[in-house]
C-alpha atoms as a PDB file:
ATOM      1  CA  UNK A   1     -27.768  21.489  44.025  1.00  0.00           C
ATOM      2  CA  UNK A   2     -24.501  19.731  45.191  1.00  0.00           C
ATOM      3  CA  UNK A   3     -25.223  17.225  47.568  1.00  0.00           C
ATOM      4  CA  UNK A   4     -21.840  16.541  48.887  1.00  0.00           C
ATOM      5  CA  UNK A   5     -20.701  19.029  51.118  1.00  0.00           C
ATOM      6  CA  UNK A   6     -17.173  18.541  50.799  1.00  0.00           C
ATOM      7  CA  UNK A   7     -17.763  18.929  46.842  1.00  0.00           C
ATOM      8  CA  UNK A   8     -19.603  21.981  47.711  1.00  0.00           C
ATOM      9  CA  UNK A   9     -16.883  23.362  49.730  1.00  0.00           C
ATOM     10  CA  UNK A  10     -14.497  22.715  47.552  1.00  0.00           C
ATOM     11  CA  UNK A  11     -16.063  24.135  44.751  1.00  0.00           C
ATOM     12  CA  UNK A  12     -17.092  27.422  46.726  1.00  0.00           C
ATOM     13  CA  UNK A  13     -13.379  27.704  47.779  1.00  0.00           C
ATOM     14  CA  UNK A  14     -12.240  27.374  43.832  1.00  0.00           C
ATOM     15  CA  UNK A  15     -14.510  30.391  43.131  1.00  0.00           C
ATOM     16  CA  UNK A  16     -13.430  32.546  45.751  1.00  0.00           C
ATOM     17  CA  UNK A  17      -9.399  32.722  44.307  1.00  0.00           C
ATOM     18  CA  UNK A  18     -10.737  34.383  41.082  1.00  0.00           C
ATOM     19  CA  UNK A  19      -8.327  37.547  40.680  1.00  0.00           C
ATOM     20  CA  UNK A  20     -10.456  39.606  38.215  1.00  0.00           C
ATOM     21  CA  UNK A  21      -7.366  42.027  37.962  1.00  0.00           C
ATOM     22  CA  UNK A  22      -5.567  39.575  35.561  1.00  0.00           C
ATOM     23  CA  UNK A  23      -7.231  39.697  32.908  1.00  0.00           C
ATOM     24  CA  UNK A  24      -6.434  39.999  29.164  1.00  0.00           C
ATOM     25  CA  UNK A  25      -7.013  43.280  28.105  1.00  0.00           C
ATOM     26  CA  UNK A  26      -6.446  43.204  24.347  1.00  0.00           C
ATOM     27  CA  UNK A  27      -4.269  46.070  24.191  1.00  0.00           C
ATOM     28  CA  UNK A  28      -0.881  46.417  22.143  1.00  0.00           C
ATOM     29  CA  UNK A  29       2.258  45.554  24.474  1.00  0.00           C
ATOM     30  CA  UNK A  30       4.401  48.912  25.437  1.00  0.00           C
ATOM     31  CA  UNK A  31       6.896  49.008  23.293  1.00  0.00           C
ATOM     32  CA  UNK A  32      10.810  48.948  24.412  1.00  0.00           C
ATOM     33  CA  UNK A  33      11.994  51.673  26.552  1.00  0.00           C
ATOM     34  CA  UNK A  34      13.932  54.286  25.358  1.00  0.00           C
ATOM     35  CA  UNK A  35      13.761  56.772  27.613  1.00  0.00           C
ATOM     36  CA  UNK A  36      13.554  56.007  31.677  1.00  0.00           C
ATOM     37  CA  UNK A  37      13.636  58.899  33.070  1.00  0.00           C
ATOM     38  CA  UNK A  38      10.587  60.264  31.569  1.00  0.00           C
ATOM     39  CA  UNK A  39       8.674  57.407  32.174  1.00  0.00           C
ATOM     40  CA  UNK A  40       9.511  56.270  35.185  1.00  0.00           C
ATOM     41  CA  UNK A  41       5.516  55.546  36.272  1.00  0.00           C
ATOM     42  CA  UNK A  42       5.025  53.287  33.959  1.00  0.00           C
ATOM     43  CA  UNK A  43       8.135  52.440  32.071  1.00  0.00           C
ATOM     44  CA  UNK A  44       7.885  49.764  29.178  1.00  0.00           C
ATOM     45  CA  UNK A  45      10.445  46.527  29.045  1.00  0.00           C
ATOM     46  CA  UNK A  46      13.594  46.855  28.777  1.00  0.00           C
ATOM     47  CA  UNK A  47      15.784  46.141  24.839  1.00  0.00           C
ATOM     48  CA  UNK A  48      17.409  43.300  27.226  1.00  0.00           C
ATOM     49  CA  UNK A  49      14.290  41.557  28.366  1.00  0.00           C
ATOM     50  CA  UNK A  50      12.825  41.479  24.772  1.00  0.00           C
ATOM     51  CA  UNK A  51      14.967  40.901  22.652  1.00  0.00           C
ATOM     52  CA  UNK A  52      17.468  38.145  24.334  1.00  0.00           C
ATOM     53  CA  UNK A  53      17.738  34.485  23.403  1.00  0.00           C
ATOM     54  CA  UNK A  54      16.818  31.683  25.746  1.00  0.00           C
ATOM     55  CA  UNK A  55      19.725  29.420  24.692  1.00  0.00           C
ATOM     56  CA  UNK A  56      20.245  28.272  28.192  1.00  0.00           C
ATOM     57  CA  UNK A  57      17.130  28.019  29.183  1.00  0.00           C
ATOM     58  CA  UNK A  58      15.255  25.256  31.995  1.00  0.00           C
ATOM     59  CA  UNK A  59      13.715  23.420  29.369  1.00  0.00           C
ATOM     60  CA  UNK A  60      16.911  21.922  28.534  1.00  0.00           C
ATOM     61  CA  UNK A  61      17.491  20.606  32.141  1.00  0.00           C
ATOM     62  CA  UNK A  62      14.478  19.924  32.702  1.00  0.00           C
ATOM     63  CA  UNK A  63      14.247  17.441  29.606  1.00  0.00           C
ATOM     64  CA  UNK A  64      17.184  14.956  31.365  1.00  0.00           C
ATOM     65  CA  UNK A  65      16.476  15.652  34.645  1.00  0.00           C
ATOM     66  CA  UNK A  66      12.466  15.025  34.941  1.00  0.00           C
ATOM     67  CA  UNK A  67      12.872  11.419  32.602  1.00  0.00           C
ATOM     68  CA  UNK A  68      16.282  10.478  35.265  1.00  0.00           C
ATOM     69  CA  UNK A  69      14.118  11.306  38.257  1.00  0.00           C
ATOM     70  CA  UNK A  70      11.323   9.265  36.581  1.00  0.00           C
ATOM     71  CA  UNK A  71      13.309   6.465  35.852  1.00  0.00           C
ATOM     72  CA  UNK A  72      14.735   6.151  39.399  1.00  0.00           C
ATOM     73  CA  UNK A  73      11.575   6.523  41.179  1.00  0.00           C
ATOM     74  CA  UNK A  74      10.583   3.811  39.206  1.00  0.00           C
ATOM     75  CA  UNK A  75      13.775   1.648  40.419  1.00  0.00           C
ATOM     76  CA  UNK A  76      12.991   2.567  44.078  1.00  0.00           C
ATOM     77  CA  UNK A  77       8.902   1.673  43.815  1.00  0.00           C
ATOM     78  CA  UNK A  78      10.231  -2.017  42.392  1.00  0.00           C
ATOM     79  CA  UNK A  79      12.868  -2.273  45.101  1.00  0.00           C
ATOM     80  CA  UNK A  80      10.447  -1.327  47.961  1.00  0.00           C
ATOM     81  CA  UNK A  81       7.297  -3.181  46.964  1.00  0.00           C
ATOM     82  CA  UNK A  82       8.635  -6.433  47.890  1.00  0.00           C
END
């Protein structure tokens, strides 16, 4: 039905990288691990990975660094235009 065929290519390629595998299941989340050794399998998170804060996170960076870079791309497209 696609009469480009670059379109069509494109779009057949786009279907192919579907990775049923992740999926939401729905489940509960395992709870914290208490106990390693007897879970070792299929151990849950550890208390560290939960329950830390995210005070120094990349969003903090990020929110200078990505309006700077902005601002000087901006500078150098002016300058080099002429």
């Amino acid at each position: 039905m696609v009469k480009n065929p670059k379109r069509r290519a494109f779009s057949k390629l786009a279907m192919e990288n579907i990775d049923p595998q992740h999926t939401e299941s729905g489940a509960a989340p395992k709870p914290i691990e208490k106990d390693y050794e007897n879970h070792k399998e299929d151990p849950g998170p550890a208390k560290p990975a939960v329950t830390e804060k995210d005070e120094n996170g990349a969003g903090q960076a990020l929110k200078w660094v990505i309006p700077i870079a902005i601002i000087i791309g901006l500078i150098i497209w002016f300058v080099m235009r002429k």
